[in-house]
Protein backbone atom coordinates (compact mmCIF):
# COMPACT_ATOMS: atom_id res chain seq x y z
CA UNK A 1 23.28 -5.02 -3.20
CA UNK A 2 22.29 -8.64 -3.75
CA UNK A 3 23.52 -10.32 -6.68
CA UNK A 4 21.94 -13.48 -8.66
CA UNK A 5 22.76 -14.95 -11.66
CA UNK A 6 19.77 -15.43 -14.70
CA UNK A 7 19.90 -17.62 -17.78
CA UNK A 8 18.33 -16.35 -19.93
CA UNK A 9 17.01 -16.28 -23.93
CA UNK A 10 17.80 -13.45 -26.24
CA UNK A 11 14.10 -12.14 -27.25
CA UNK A 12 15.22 -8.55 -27.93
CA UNK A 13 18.48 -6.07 -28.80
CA UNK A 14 16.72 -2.74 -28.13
CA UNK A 15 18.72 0.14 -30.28
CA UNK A 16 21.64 1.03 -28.55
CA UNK A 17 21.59 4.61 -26.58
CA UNK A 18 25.34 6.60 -25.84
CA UNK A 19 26.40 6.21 -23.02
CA UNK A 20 25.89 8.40 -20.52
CA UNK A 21 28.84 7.74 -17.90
CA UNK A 22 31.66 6.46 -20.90
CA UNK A 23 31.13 9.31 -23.92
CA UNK A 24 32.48 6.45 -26.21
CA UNK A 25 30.53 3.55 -25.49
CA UNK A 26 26.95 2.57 -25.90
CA UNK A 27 24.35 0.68 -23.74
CA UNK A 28 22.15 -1.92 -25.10
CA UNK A 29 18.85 -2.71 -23.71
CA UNK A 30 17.40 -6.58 -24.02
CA UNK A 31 14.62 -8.04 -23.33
CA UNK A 32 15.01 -11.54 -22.58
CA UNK A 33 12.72 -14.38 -21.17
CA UNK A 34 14.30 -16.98 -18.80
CA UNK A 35 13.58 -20.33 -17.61
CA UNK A 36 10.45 -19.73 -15.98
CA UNK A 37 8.71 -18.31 -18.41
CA UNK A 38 9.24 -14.83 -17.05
CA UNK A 39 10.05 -11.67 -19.28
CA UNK A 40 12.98 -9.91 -18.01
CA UNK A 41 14.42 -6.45 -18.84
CA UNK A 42 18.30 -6.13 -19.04
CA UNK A 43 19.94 -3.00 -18.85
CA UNK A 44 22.89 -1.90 -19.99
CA UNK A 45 24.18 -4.67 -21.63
CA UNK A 46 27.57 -2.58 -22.80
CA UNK A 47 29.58 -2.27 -26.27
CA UNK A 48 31.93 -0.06 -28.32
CA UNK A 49 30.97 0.42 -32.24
CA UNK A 50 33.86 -0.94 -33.89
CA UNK A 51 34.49 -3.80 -31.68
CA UNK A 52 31.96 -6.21 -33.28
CA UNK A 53 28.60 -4.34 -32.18
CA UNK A 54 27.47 -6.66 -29.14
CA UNK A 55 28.33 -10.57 -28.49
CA UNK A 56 25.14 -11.69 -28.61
CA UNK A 57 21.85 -12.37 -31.10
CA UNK A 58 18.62 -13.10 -30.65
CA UNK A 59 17.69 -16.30 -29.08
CA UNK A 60 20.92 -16.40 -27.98
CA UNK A 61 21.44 -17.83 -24.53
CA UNK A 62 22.98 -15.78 -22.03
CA UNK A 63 24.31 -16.10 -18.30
CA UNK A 64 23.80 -12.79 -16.78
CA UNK A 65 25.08 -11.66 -13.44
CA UNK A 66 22.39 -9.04 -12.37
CA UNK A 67 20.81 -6.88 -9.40
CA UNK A 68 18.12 -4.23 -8.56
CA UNK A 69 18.80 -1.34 -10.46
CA UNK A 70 18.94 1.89 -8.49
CA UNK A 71 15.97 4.26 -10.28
CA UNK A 72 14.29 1.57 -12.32
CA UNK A 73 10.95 0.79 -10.51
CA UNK A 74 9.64 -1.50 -13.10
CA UNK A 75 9.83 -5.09 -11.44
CA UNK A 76 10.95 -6.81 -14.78
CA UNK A 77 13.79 -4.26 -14.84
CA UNK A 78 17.55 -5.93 -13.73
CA UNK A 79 21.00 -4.32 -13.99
CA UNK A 80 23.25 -5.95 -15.81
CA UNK A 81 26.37 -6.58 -14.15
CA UNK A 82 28.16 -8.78 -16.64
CA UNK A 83 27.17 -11.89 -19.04
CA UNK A 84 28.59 -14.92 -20.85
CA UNK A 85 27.02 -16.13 -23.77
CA UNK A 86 26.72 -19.47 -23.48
CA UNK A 87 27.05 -20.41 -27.34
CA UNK A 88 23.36 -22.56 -27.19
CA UNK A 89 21.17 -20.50 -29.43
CA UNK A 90 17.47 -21.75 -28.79
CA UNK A 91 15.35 -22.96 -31.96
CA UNK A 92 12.80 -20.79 -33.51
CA UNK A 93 9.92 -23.38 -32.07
CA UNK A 94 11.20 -23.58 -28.98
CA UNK A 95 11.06 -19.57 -28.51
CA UNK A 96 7.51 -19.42 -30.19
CA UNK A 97 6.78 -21.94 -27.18
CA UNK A 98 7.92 -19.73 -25.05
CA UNK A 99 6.25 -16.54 -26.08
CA UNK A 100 2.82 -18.17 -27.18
CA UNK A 101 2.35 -18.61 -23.52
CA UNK A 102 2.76 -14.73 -22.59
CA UNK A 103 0.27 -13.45 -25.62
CA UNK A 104 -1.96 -11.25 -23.76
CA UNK A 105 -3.27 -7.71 -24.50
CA UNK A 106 -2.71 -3.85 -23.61
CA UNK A 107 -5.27 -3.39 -21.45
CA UNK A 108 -4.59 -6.64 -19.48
CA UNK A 109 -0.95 -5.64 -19.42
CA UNK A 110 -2.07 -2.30 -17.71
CA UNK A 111 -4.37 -4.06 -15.08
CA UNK A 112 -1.58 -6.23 -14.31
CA UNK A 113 0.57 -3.28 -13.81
CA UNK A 114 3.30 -4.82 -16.45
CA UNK A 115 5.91 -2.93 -18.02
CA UNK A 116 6.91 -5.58 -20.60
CA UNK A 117 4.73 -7.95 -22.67
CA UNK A 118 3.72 -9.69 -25.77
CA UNK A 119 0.94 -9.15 -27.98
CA UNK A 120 -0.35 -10.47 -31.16
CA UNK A 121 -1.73 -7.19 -33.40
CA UNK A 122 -4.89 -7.00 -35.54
CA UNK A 123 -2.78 -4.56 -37.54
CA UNK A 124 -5.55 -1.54 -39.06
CA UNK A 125 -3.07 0.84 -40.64
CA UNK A 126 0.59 1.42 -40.86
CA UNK A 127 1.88 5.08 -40.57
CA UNK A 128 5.16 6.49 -41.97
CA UNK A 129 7.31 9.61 -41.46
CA UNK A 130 9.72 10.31 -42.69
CA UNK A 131 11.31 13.30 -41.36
CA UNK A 132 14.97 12.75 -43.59
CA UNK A 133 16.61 10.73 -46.36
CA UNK A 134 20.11 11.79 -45.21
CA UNK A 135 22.95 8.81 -44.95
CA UNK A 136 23.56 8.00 -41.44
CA UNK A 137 25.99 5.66 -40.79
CA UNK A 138 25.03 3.15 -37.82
CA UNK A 139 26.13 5.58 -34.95
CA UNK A 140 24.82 8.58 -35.83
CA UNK A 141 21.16 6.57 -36.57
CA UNK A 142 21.36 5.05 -33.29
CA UNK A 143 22.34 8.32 -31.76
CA UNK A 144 18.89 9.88 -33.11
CA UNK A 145 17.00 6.96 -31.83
CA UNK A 146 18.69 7.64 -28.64
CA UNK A 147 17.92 11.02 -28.37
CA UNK A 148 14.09 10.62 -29.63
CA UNK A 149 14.13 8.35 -26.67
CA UNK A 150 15.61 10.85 -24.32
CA UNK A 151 14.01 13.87 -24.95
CA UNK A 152 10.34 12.69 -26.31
CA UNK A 153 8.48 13.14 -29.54
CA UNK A 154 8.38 16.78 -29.27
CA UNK A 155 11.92 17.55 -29.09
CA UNK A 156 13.63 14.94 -31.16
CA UNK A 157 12.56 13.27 -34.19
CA UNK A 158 13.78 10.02 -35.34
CA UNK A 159 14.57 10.22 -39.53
CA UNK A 160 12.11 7.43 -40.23
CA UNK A 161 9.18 6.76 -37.81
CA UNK A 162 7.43 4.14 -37.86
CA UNK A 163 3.85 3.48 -35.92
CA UNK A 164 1.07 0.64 -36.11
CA UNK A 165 -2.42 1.24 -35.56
CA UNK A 166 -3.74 -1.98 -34.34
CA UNK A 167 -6.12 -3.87 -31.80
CA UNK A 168 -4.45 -7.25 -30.13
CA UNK A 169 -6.18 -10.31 -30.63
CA UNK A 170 -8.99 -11.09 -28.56
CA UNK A 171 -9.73 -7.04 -27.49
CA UNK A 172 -13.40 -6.87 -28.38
CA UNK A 173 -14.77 -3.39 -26.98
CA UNK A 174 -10.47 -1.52 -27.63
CA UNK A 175 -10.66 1.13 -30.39
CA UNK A 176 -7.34 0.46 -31.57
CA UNK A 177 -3.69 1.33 -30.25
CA UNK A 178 -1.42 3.67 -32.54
CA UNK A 179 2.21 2.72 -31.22
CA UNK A 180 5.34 3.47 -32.32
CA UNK A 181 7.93 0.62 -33.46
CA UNK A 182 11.62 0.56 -32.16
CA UNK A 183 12.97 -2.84 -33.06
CA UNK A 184 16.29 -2.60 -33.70
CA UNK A 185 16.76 -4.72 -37.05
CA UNK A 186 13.87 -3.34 -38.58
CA UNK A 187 15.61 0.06 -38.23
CA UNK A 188 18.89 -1.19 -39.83
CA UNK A 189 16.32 -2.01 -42.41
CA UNK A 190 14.95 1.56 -42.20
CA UNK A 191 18.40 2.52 -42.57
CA UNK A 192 19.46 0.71 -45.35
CA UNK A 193 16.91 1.89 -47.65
CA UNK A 194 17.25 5.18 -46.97
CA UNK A 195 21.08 5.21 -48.25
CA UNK A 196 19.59 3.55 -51.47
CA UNK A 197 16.34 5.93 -51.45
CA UNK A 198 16.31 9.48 -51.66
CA UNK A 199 12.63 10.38 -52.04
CA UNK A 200 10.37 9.96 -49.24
CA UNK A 201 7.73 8.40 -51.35
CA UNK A 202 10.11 5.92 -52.62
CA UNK A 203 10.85 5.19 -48.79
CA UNK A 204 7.50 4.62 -47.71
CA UNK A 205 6.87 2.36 -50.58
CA UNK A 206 9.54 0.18 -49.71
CA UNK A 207 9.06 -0.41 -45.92
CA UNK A 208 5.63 -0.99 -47.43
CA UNK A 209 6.83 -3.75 -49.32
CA UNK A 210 9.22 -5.15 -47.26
CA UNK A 211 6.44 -5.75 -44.23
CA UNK A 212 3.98 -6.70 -46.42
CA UNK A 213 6.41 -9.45 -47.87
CA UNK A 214 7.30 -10.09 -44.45
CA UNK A 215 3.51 -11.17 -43.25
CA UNK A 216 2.97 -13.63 -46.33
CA UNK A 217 5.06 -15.97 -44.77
CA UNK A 218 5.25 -15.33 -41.08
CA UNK A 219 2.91 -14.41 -38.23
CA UNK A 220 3.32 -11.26 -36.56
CA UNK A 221 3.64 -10.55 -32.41
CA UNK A 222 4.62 -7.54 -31.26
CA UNK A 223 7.49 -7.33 -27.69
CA UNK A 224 5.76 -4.49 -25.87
CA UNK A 225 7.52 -2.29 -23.38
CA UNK A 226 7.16 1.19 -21.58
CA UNK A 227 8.98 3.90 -21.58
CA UNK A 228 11.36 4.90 -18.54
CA UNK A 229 10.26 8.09 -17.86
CA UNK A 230 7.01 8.09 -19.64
CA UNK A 231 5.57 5.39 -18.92
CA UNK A 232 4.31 4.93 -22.42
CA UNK A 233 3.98 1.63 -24.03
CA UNK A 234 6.38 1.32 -27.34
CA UNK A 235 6.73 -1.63 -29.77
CA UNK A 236 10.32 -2.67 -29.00
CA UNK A 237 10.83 -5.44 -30.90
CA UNK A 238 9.01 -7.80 -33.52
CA UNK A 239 8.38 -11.75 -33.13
CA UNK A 240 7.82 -13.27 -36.60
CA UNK A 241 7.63 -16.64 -36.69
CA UNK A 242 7.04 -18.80 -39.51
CA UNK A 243 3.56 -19.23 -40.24
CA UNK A 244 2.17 -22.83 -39.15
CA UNK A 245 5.77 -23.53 -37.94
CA UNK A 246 6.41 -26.04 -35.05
CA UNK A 247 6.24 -25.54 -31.64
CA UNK A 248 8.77 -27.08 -28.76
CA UNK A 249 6.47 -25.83 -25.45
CA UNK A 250 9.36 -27.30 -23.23
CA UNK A 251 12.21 -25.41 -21.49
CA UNK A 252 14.58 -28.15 -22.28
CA UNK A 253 16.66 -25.62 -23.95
CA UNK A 254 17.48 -24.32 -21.09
């Protein structure tokens, strides 16, 4: 199997899933855009919990060794054979550069035949579940995610789930998209105030608040991607820049 090397930007850590081969590690999805502009899908970028979580942040950059994966048909899909990080975190501006240029919408993504893209959200409503206020630590959370993932809405339930109803920008005749969000800091956020909150009033309030605060000062874009087996687009991650922040539309980062 042919083997090339990417540089490439940290965009997003999708939660981590167990393992399936090593029953004590965990695989990490990313989604990372590299020098040409080009969203890429990384997978499985490999860790043990209690070994300092992954190497690796967003807009971090990253020298990955990859190839075709095996069962993954989606042509922004690489395997991961092994990466550096090269210690050359890009700027804020110079990622909003980046992704500006990729801001598209659902239905262009599905014409295109795209399994990964960026959107920016007319947001009309914000739904939350919450299905349990129990104290997870970080494992056992990301092991529900994991299995949610696996096994589909109707036979695994996540404790908190989160979905936007929204149109992107620009749809004019699209009667909204009701998607559900996966971004892996905003559930450590999730996950936080559930070991402080016990009611599930009191836990809807506060992711209330907390993305409500959140949009006063920043814009909002949403990292689309599709499901593996599915096929079914999910909000993996969340792009919030600062809100009439600079932009850097060169690569020179790289």
């Amino acid at each position: 199997m042919r083997r090339e090397k990417e540089e490439t930007a940290v965009l997003v850590r999708v939660t981590p899933e167990k393992s399936k081969k090593d029953g004590d590690g965990h695989a990490v999805g990313v989604i990372c855009i590299n020098k040409h502009g080009e969203l890429l899908r990384l997978y499985p970028m490999g860790f043990r919990y209690g070994e300092g979580l992954v190497d690796f942040r967003k807009y971090d950059l990253l020298e990955v060794t990859v190839t075709k994966p095996e069962h993954d048909v989606r042509w922004e899909s690489r395997k991961a054979l092994s990466h550096v990080n090269l210690e050359s975190p890009l700027k804020e501006r110079e990622i909003k550069g980046l992704v500006l240029r990729l801001v598209t919408s659902i239905e262009r993504l599905n014409l295109e035949g795209a399994s990964l893209g960026v959107v920016k959200p007319e947001i009309l409503d914000l739904e939350i579940k919450v299905n349990s206020t129990e104290a997870y630590d970080r494992q056992q959370y990301f092991n529900l995610i994991g299995d949610f993932l696996e096994k589909g809405e109707k036979a695994a339930r996540m404790p908190v789930e989160i979905r936007f109803f929204f149109k992107c920008e620009g749809e004019e005749v699209c009667r909204g998209h009701k998607i559900i969000l996966l971004d892996w800091e905003f559930n450590e956020t999730v996950r936080n105030i559930t070991r402080d909150e016990q009611e599930p009033a009191a836990v809807e309030r506060k992711i209330e608040e907390h993305f409500s605060d959140l949009m006063k000062e920043r814009e909002l874009y949403f990292i689309m991607g599709t499901h593996f087996t599915y096929g079914t687009w999910m909000i993996t991650g969340l792009f919030c820049p600062e809100k009439n922040g600079e932009i850097q539309s060169s690569l020179s980062g790289f």
